[in-house]
Protein backbone atom coordinates (compact mmCIF):
# COMPACT_ATOMS: atom_id res chain seq x y z
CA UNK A 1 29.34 345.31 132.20
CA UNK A 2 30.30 347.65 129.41
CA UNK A 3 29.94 346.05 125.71
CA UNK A 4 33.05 345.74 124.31
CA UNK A 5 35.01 345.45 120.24
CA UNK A 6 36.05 342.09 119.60
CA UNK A 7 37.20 343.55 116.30
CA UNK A 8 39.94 345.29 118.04
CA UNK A 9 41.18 342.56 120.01
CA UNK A 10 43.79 340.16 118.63
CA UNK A 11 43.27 335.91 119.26
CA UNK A 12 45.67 335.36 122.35
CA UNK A 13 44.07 338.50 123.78
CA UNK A 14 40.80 337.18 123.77
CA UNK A 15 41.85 333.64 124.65
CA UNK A 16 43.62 334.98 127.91
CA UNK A 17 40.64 337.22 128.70
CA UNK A 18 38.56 333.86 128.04
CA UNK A 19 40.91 331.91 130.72
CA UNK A 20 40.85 334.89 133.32
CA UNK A 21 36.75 334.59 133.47
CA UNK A 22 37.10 330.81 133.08
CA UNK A 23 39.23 331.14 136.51
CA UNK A 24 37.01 334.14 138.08
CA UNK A 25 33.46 331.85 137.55
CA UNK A 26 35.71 328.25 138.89
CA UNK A 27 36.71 330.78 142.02
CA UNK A 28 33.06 331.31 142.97
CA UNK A 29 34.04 334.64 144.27
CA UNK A 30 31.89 336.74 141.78
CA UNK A 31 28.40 337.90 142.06
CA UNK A 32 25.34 336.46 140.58
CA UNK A 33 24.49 339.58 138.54
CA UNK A 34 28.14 339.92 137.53
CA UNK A 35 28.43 336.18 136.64
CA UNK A 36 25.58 336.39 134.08
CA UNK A 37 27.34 339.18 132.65
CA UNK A 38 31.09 337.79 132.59
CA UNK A 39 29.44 334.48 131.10
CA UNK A 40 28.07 336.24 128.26
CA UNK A 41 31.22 337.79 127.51
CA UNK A 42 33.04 334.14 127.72
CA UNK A 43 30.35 333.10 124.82
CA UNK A 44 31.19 335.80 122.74
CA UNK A 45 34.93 335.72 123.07
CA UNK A 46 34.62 331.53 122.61
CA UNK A 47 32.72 332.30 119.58
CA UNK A 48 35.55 334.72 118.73
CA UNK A 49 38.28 332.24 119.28
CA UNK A 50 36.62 329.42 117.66
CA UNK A 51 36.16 331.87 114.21
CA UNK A 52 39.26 332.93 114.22
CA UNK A 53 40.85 328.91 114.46
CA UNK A 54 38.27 328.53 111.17
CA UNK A 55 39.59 330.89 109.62
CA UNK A 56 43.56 330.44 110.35
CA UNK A 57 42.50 326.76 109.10
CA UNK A 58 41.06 327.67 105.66
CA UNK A 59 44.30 329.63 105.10
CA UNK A 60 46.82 326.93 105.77
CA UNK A 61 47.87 325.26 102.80
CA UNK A 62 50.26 322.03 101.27
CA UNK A 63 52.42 323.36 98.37
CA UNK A 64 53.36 320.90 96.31
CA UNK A 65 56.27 321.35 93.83
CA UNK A 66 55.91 318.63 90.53
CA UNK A 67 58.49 316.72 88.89
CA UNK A 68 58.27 319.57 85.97
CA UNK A 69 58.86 322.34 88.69
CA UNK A 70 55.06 323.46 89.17
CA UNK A 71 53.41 324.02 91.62
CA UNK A 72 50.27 323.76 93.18
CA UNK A 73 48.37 323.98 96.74
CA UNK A 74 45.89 321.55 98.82
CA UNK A 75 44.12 321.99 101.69
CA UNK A 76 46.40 320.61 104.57
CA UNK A 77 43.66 318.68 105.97
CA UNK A 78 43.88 316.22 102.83
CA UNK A 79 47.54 315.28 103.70
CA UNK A 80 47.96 311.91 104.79
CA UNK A 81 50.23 311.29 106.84
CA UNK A 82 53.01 308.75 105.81
């Protein structure tokens, strides 16, 4: 199997790349040789994925607007839910 750029590939591309091989290795259909290599690719797209949810995570944000009109930001993970 050919290496391939994860850096050119956008998150729903590699997630429905990720299912396809998830549904070609459940079918049974595929080679040994070819399995090894498919599996290796669903670890690095996983990996991929998995980043990319980090990093969408980090960016997502409360804003909070004061009584005085300022504002400010938190993490959204700190919001409690009411």
């Amino acid at each position: 199997m050919k290496e391939f750029d994860l850096s050119k590939i956008s998150f729903e591309d590699a997630l429905a790349q990720l299912e396809n091989i998830v549904r070609e290795l459940e079918g049974g259909k595929i080679k040994l040789d070819d399995a090894v290599a498919v599996y290796e690719k669903a670890v690095a797209l996983k990996k991929f994925c998995e980043n990319k949810l980090k990093a969408a995570q980090l960016k997502i944000e409360k804003i909070n607007v004061a009584a005085d009109g300022s504002i400010s930001t938190e993490p959204l993970d700190k919001i409690e839910e009411d």
